[in-house]
N, C-alpha and C. Protein backbone atom coordinates (compact mmCIF):
# COMPACT_ATOMS: atom_id res chain seq x y z
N UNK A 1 89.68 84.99 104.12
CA UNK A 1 89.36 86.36 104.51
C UNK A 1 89.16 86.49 106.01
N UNK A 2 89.64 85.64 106.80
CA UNK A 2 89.58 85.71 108.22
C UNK A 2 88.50 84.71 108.64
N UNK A 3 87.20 84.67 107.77
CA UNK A 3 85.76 83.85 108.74
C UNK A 3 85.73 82.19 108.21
N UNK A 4 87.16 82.08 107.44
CA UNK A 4 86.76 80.20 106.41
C UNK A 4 86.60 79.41 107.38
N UNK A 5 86.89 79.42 108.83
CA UNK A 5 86.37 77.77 109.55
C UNK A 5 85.27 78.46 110.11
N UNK A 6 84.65 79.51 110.14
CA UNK A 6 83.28 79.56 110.47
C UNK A 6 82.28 79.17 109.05
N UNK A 7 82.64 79.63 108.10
CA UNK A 7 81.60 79.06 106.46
C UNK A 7 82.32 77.69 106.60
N UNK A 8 83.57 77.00 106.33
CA UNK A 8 83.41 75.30 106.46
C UNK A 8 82.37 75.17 107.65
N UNK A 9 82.02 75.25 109.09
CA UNK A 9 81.49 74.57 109.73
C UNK A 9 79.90 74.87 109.28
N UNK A 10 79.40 75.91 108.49
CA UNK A 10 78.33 76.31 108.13
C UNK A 10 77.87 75.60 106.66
N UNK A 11 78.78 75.01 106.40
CA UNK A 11 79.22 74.75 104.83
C UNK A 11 77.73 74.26 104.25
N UNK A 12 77.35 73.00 105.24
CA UNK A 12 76.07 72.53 104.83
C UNK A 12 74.81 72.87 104.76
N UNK A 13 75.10 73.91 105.76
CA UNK A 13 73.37 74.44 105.92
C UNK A 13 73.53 75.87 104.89
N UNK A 14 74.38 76.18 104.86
CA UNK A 14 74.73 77.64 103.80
C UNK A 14 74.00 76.45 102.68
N UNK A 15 74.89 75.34 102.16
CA UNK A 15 75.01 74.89 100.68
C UNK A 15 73.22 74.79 100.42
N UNK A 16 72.35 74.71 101.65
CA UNK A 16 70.86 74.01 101.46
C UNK A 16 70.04 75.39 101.38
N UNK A 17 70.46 76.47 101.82
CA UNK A 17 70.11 77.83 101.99
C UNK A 17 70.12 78.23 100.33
N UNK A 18 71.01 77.90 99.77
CA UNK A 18 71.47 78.62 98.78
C UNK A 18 70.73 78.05 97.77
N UNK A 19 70.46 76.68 97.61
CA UNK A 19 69.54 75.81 96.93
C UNK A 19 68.56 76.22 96.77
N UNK A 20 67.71 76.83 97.82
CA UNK A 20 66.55 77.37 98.00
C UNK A 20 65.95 78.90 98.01
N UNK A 21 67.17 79.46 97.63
CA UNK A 21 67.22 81.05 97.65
C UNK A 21 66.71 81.96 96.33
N UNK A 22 67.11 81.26 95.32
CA UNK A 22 66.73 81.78 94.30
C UNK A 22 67.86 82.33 93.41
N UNK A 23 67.66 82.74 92.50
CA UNK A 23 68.80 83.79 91.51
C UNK A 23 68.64 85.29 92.01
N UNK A 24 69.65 85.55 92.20
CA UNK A 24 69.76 87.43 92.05
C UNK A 24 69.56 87.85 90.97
N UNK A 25 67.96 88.61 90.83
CA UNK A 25 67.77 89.56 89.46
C UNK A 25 68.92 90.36 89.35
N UNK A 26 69.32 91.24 90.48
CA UNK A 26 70.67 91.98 90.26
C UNK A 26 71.80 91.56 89.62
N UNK A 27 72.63 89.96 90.06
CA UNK A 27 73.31 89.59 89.04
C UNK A 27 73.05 89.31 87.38
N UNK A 28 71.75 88.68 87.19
CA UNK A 28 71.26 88.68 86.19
C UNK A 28 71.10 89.90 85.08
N UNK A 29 70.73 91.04 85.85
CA UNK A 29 70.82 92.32 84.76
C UNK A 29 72.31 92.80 84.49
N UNK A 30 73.70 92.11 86.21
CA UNK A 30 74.95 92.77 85.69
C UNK A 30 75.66 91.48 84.56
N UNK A 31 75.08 90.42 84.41
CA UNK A 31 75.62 89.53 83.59
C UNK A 31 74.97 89.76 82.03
N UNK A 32 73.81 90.14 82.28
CA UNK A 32 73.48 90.62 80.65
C UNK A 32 74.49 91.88 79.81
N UNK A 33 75.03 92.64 80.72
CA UNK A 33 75.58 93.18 80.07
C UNK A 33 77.03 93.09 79.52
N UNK A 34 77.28 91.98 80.06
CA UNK A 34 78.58 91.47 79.58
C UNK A 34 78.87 90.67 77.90
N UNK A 35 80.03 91.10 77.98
CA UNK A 35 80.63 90.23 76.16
C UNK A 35 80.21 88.58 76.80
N UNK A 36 79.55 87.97 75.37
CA UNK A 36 79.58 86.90 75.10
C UNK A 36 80.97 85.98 75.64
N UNK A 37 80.96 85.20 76.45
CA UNK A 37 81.68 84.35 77.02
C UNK A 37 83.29 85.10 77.38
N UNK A 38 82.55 86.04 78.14
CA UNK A 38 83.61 86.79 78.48
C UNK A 38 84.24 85.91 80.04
N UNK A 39 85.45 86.39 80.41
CA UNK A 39 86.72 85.58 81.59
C UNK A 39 85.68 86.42 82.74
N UNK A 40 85.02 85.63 83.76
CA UNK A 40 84.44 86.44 85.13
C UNK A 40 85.55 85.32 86.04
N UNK A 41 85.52 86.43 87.11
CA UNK A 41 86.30 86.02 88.37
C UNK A 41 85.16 86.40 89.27
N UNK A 42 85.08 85.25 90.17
CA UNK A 42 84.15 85.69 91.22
C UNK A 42 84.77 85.04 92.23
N UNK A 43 84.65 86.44 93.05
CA UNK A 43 85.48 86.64 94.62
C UNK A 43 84.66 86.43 95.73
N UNK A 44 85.19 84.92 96.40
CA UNK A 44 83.85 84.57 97.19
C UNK A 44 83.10 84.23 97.02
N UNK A 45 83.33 82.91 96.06
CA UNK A 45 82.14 82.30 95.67
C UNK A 45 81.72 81.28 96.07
N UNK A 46 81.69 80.64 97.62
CA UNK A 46 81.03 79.76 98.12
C UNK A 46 80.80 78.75 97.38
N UNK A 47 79.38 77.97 97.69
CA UNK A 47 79.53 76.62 97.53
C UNK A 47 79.20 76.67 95.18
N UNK A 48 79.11 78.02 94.83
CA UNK A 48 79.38 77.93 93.59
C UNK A 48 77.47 78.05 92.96
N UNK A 49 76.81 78.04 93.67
CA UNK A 49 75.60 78.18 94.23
C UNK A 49 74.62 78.62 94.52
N UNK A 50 73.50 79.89 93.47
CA UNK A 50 73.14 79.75 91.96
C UNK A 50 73.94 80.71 91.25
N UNK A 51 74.91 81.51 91.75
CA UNK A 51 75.25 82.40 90.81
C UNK A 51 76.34 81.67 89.51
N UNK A 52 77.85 81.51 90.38
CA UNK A 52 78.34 80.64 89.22
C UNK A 52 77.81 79.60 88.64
N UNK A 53 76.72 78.81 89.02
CA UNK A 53 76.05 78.12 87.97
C UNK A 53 75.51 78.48 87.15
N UNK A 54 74.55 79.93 87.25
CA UNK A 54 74.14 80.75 85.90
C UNK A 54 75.15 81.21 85.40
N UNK A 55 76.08 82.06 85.91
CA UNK A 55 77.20 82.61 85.02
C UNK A 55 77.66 80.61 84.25
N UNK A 56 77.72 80.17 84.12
CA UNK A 56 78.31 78.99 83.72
C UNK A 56 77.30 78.78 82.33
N UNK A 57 76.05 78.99 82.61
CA UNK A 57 74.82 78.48 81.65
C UNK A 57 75.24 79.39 80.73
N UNK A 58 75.12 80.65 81.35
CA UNK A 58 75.25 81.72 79.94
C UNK A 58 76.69 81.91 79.47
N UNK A 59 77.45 80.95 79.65
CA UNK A 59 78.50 80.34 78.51
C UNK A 59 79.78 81.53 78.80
N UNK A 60 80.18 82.00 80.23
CA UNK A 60 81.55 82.96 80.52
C UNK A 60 82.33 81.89 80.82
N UNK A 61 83.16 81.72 80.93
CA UNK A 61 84.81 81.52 81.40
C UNK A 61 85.12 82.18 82.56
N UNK A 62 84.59 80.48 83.73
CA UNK A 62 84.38 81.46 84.82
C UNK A 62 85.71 80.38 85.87
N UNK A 63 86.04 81.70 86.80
CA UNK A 63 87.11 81.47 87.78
C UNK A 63 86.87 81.57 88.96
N UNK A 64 86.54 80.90 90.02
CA UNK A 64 85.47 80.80 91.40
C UNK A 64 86.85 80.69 92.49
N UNK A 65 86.93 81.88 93.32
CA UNK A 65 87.77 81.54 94.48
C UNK A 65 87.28 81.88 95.83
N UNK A 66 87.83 81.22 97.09
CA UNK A 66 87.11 80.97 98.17
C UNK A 66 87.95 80.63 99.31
N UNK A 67 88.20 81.41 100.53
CA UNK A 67 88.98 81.05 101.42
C UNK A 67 88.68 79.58 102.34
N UNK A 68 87.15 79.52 102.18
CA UNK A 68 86.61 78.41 102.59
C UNK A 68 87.11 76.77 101.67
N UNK A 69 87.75 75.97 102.36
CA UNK A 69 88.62 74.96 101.46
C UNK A 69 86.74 73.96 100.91
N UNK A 70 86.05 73.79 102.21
CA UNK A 70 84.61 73.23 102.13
C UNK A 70 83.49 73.94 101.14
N UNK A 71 83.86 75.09 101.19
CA UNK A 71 82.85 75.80 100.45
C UNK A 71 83.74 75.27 98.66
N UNK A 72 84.58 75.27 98.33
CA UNK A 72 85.52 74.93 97.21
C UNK A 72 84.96 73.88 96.67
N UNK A 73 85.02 72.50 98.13
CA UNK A 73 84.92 71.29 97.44
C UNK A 73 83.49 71.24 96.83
N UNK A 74 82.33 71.81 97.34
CA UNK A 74 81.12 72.34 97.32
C UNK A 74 80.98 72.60 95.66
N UNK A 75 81.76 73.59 95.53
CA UNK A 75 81.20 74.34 93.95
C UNK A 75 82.07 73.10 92.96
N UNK A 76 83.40 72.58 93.40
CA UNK A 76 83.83 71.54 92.86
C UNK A 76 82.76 70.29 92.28
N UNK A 77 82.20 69.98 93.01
CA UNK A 77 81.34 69.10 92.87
C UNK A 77 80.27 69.19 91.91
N UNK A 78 79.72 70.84 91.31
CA UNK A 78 79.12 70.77 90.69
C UNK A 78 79.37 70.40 89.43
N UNK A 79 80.78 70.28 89.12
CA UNK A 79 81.25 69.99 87.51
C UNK A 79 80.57 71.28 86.74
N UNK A 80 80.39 72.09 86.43
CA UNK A 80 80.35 73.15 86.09
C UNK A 80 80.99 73.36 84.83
N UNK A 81 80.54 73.70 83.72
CA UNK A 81 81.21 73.31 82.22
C UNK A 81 81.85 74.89 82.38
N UNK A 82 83.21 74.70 81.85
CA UNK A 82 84.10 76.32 81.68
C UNK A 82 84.89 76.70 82.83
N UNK A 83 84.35 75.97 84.20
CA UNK A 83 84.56 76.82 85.38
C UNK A 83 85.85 76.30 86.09
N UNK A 84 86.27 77.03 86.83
CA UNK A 84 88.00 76.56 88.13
C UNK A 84 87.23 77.29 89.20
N UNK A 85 87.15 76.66 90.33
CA UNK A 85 86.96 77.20 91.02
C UNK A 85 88.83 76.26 92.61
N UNK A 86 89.36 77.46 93.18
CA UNK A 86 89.92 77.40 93.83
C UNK A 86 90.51 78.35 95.28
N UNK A 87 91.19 77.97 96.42
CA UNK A 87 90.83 77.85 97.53
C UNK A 87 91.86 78.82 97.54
N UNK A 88 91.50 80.44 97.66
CA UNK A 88 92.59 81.13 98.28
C UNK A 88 92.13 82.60 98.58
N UNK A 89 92.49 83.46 99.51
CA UNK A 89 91.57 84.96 99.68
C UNK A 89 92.28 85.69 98.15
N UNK A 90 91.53 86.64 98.50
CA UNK A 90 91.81 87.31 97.22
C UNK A 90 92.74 88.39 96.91
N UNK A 91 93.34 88.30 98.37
CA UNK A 91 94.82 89.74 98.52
C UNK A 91 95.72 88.77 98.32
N UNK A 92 95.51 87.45 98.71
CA UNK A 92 96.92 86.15 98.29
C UNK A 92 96.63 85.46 96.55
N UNK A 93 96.04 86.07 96.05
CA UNK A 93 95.62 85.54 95.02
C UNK A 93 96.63 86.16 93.44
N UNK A 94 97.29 85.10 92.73
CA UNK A 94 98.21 85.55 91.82
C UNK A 94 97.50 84.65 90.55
N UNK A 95 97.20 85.22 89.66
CA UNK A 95 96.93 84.55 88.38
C UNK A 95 97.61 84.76 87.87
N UNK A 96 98.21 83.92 87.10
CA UNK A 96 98.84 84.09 85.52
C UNK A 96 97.95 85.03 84.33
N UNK A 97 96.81 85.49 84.71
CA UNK A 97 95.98 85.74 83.62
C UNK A 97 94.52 87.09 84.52
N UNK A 98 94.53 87.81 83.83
CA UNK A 98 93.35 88.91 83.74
C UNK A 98 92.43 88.11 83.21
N UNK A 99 91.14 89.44 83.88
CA UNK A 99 89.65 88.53 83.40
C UNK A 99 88.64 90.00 82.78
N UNK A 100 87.60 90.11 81.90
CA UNK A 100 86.66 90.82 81.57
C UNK A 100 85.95 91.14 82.57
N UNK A 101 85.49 90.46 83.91
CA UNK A 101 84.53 90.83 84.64
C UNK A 101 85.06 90.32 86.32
N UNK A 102 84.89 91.08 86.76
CA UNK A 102 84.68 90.24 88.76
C UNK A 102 83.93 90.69 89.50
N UNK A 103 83.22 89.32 89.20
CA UNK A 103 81.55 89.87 90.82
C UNK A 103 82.35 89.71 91.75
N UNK A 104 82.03 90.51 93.09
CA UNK A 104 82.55 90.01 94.55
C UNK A 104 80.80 90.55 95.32
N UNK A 105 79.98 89.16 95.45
CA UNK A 105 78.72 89.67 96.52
C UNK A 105 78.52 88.78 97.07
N UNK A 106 78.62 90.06 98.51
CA UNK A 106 78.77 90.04 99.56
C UNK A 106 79.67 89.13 100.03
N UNK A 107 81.08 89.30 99.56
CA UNK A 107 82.52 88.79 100.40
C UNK A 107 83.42 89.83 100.38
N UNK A 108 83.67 91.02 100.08
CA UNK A 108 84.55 92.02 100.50
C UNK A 108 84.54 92.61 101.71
N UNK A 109 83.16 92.33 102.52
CA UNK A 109 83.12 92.76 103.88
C UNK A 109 83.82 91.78 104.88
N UNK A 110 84.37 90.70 104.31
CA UNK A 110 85.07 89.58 105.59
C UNK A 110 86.48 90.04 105.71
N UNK A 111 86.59 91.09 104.59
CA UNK A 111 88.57 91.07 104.45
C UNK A 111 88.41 92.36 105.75
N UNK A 112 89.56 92.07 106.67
CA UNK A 112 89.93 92.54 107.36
C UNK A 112 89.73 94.12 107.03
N UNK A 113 88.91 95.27 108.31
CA UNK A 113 89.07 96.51 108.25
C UNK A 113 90.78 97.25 107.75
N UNK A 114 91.32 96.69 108.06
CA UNK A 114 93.02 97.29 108.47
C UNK A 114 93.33 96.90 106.52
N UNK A 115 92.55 96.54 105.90
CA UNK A 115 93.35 95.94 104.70
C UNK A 115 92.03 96.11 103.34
N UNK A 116 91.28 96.59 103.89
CA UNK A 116 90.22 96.80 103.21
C UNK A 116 90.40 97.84 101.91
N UNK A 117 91.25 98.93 102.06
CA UNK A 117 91.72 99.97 100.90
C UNK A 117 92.56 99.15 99.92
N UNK A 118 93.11 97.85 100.21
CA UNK A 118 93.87 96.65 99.55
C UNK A 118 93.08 96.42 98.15
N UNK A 119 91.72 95.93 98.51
CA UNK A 119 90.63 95.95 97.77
C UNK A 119 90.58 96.00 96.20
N UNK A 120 90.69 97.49 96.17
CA UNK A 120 90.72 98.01 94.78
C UNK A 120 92.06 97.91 93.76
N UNK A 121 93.09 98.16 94.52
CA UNK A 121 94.12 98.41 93.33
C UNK A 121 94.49 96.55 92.85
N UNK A 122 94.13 95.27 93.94
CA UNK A 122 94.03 94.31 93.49
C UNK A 122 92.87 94.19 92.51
N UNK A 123 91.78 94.36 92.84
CA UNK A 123 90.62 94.24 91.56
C UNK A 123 91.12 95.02 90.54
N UNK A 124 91.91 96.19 90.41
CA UNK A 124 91.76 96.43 89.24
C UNK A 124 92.97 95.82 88.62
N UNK A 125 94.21 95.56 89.61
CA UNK A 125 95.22 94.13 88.55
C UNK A 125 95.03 92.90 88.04
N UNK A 126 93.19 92.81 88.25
CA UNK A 126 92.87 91.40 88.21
C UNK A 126 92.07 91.62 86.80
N UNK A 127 92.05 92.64 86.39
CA UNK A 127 90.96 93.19 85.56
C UNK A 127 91.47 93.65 84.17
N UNK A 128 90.96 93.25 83.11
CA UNK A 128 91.64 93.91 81.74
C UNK A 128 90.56 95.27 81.90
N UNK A 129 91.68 95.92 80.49
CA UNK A 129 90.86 97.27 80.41
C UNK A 129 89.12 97.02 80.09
N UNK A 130 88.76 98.05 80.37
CA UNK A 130 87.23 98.11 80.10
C UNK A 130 86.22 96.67 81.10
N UNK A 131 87.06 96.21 81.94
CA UNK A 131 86.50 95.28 82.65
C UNK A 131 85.70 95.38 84.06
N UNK A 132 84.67 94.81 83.86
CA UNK A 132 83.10 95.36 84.91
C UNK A 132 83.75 94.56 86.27
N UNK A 133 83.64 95.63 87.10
CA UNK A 133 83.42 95.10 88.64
C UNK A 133 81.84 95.26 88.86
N UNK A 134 81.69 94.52 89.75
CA UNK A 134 80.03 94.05 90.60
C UNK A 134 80.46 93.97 91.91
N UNK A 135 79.77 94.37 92.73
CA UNK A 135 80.28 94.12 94.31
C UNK A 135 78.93 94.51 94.95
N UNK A 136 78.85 94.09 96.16
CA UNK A 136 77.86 94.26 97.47
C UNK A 136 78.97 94.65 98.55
N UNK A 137 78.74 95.70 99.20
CA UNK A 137 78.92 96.46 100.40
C UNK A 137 78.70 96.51 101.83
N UNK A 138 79.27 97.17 102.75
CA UNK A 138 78.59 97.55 103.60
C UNK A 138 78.97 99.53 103.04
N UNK A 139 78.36 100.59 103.44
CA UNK A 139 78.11 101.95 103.45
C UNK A 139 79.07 102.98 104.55
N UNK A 140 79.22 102.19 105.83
CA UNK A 140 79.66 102.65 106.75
C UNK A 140 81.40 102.23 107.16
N UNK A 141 81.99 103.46 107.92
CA UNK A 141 83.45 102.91 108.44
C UNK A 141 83.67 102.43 109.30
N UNK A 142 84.06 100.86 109.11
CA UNK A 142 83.85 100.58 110.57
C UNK A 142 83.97 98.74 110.95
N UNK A 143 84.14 98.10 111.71
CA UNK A 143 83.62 96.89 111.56
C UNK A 143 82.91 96.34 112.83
N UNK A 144 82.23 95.29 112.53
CA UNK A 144 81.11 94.38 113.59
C UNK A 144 81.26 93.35 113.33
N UNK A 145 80.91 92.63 114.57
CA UNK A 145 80.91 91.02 114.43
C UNK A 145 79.21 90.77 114.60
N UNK A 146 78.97 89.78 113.81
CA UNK A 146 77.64 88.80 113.83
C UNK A 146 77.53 87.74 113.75
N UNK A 147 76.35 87.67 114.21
CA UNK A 147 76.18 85.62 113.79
C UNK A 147 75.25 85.71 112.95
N UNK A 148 75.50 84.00 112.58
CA UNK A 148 74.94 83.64 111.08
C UNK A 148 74.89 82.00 111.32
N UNK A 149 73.85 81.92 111.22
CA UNK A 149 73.45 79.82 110.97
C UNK A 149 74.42 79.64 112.43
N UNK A 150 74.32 79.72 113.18
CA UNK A 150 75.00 79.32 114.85
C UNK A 150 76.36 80.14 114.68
N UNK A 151 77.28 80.32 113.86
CA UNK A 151 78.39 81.00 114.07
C UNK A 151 78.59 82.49 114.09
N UNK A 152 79.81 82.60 114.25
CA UNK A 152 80.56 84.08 114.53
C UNK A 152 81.27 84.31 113.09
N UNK A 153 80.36 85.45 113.06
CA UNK A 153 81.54 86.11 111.53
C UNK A 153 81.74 87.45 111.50
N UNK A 154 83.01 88.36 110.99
CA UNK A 154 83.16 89.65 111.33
C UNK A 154 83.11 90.19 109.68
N UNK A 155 82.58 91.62 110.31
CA UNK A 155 82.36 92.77 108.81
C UNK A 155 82.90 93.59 108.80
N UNK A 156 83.64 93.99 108.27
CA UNK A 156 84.20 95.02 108.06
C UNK A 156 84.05 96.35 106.42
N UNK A 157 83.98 97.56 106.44
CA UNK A 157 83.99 98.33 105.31
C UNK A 157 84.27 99.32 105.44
N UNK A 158 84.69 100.73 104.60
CA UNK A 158 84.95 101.83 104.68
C UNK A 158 83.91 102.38 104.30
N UNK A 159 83.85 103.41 104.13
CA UNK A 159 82.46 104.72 103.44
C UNK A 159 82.03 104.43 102.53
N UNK A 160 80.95 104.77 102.03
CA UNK A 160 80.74 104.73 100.68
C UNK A 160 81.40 105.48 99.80
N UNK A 161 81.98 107.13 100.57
CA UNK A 161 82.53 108.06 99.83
C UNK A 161 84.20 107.34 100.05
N UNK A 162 84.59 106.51 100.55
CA UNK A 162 86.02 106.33 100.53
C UNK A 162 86.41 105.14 99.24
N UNK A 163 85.25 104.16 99.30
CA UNK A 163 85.30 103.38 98.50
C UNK A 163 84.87 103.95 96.98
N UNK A 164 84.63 105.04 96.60
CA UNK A 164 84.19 105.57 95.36
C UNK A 164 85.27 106.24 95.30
N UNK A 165 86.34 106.75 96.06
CA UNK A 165 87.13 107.65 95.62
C UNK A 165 88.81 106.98 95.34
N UNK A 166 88.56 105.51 96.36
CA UNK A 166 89.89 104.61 95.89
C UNK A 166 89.05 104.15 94.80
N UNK A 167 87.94 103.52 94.07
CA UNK A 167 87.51 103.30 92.65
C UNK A 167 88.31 104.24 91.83
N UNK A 168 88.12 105.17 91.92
CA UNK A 168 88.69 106.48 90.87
C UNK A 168 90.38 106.68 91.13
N UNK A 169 90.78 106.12 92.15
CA UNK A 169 91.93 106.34 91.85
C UNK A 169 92.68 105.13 91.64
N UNK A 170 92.09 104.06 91.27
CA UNK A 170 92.56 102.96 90.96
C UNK A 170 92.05 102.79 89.36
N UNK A 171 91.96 103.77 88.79
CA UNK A 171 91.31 103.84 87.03
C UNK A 171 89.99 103.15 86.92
N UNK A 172 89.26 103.05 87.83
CA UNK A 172 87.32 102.71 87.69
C UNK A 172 86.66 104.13 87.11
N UNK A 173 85.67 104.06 86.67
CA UNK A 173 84.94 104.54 86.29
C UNK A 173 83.45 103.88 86.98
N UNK A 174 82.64 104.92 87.81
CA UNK A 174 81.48 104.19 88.11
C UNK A 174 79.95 104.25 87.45
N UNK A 175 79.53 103.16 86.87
CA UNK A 175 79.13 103.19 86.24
C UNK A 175 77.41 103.39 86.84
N UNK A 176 77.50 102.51 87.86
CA UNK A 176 76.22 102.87 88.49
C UNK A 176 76.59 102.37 90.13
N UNK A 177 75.40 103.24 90.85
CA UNK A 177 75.69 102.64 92.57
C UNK A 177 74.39 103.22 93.08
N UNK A 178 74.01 102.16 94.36
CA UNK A 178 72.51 102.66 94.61
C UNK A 178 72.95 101.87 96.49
N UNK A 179 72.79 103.05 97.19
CA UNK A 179 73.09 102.66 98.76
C UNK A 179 71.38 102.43 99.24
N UNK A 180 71.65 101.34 99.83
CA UNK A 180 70.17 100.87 100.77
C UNK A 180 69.51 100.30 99.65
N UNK A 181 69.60 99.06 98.94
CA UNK A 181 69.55 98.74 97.59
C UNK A 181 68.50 97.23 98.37
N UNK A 182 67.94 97.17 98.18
CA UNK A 182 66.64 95.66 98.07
C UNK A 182 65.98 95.69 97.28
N UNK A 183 65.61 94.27 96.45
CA UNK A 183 64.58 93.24 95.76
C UNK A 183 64.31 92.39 96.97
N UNK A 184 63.26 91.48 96.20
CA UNK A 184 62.60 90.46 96.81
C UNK A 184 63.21 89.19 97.15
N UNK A 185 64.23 88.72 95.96
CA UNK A 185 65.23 87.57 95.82
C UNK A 185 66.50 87.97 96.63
N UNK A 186 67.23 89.13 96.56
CA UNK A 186 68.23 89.57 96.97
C UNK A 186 68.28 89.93 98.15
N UNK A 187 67.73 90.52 98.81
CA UNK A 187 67.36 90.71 100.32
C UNK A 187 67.87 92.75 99.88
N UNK A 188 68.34 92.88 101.61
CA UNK A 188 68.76 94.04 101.32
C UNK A 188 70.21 94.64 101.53
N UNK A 189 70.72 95.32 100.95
CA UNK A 189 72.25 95.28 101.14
C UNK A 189 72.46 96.77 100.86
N UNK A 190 73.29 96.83 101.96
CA UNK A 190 73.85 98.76 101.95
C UNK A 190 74.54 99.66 100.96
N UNK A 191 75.08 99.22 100.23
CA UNK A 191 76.12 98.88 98.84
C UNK A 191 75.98 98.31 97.70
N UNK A 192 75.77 98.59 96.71
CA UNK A 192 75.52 97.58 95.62
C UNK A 192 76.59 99.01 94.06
N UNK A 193 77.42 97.84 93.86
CA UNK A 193 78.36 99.06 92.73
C UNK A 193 78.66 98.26 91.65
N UNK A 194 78.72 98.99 90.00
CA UNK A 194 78.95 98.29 89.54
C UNK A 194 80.25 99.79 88.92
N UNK A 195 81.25 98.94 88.36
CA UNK A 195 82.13 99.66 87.93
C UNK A 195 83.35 99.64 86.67
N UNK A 196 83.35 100.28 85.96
CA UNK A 196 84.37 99.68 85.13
C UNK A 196 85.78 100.49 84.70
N UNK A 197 86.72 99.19 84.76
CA UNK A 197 88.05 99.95 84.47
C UNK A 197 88.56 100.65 83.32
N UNK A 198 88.93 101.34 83.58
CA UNK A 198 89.52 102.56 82.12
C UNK A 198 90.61 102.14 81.27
């Protein structure tokens, strides 16, 4: 998604961050609502690191991809019962196969501003009918660069009203969305959507 040799060179201190971070109650309430060992794709899933390890416990059929080749070998390593996790962004990404669910938090903001409306009509070819998107945001149009653990990484997002209205015209249905969204575990994030295809 443009920032993978800034997360490989971060790879280690992200992987010890993440150890110590906790579970997202937020993923936890969007994984309860899912079918019993339903297909999740998760977009941007780093070193695999607590989320696909809970999605793994509670028994989905899970598919972990990551532009970061380090962050890969990372979630690789966990042996993870059910899970693939492999090394590619998610606009170059071709499966043989649809999935019931795809978290993407907080990695849709690395894909390039210029390609960002790309987004949706791929999530929803990635998606069988009636299948839940989860995502973290940014709210605003626009992009910035920041640092993070010593490096340089860039953000990019559209509106909140632009991204709800390519949802709908890519057959989503939104099911819930809450802008300026913080817990205690999760931190705080501008965006938080959950959505499902028609």
């Amino acid at each position: 998604m443009g920032d993978e040799a800034s997360y490989n060179r971060i790879c280690d201190l992200w992987e010890d961050f993440r150890r110590h971070a906790g579970m997202n109650p937020c993923v936890v309430r969007w994984a309860s609502g899912l079918p019993h060992g339903a297909s999740v794709l998760d977009v941007g899933c780093g070193t695999g690191y607590p989320i696909d390890a809970y999605l793994a416990e509670c028994g989905f059929s899970l598919t972990g991809i990551d532009a970061s080749e380090k962050m890969i070998e990372k979630a690789k390593a966990l042996e993870l019962k059910g899970a693939v996790f492999l090394t590619v962004d998610l606009l170059r990404f071709l499966p043989a196969r649809t999935y019931d669910a795809v978290i993407a938090f907080d990695s849709l903001w690395h894909i390039a501003y210029e390609r960002q409306a790309e987004i949706y009509p791929k999530i929803s070819s990635l998606l069988n009918p009636k299948g839940s998107f989860f995502f973290t945001h940014g709210k605003r149009d626009g992009k910035v660069t920041g640092t993070m653990l010593g490096e340089t990484f860039h953000y990019a997002s559209l509106s909140s009203e632009k991204v709800f209205s390519l949802l709908e015209q890519n057959g989503f249905e939104i099911v819930s969305s809450e802008e300026d969204f913080a817990e205690p575990v999760t931190g705080d994030r501008e965006l938080m959507v959950t959505a499902r295809k028609s």
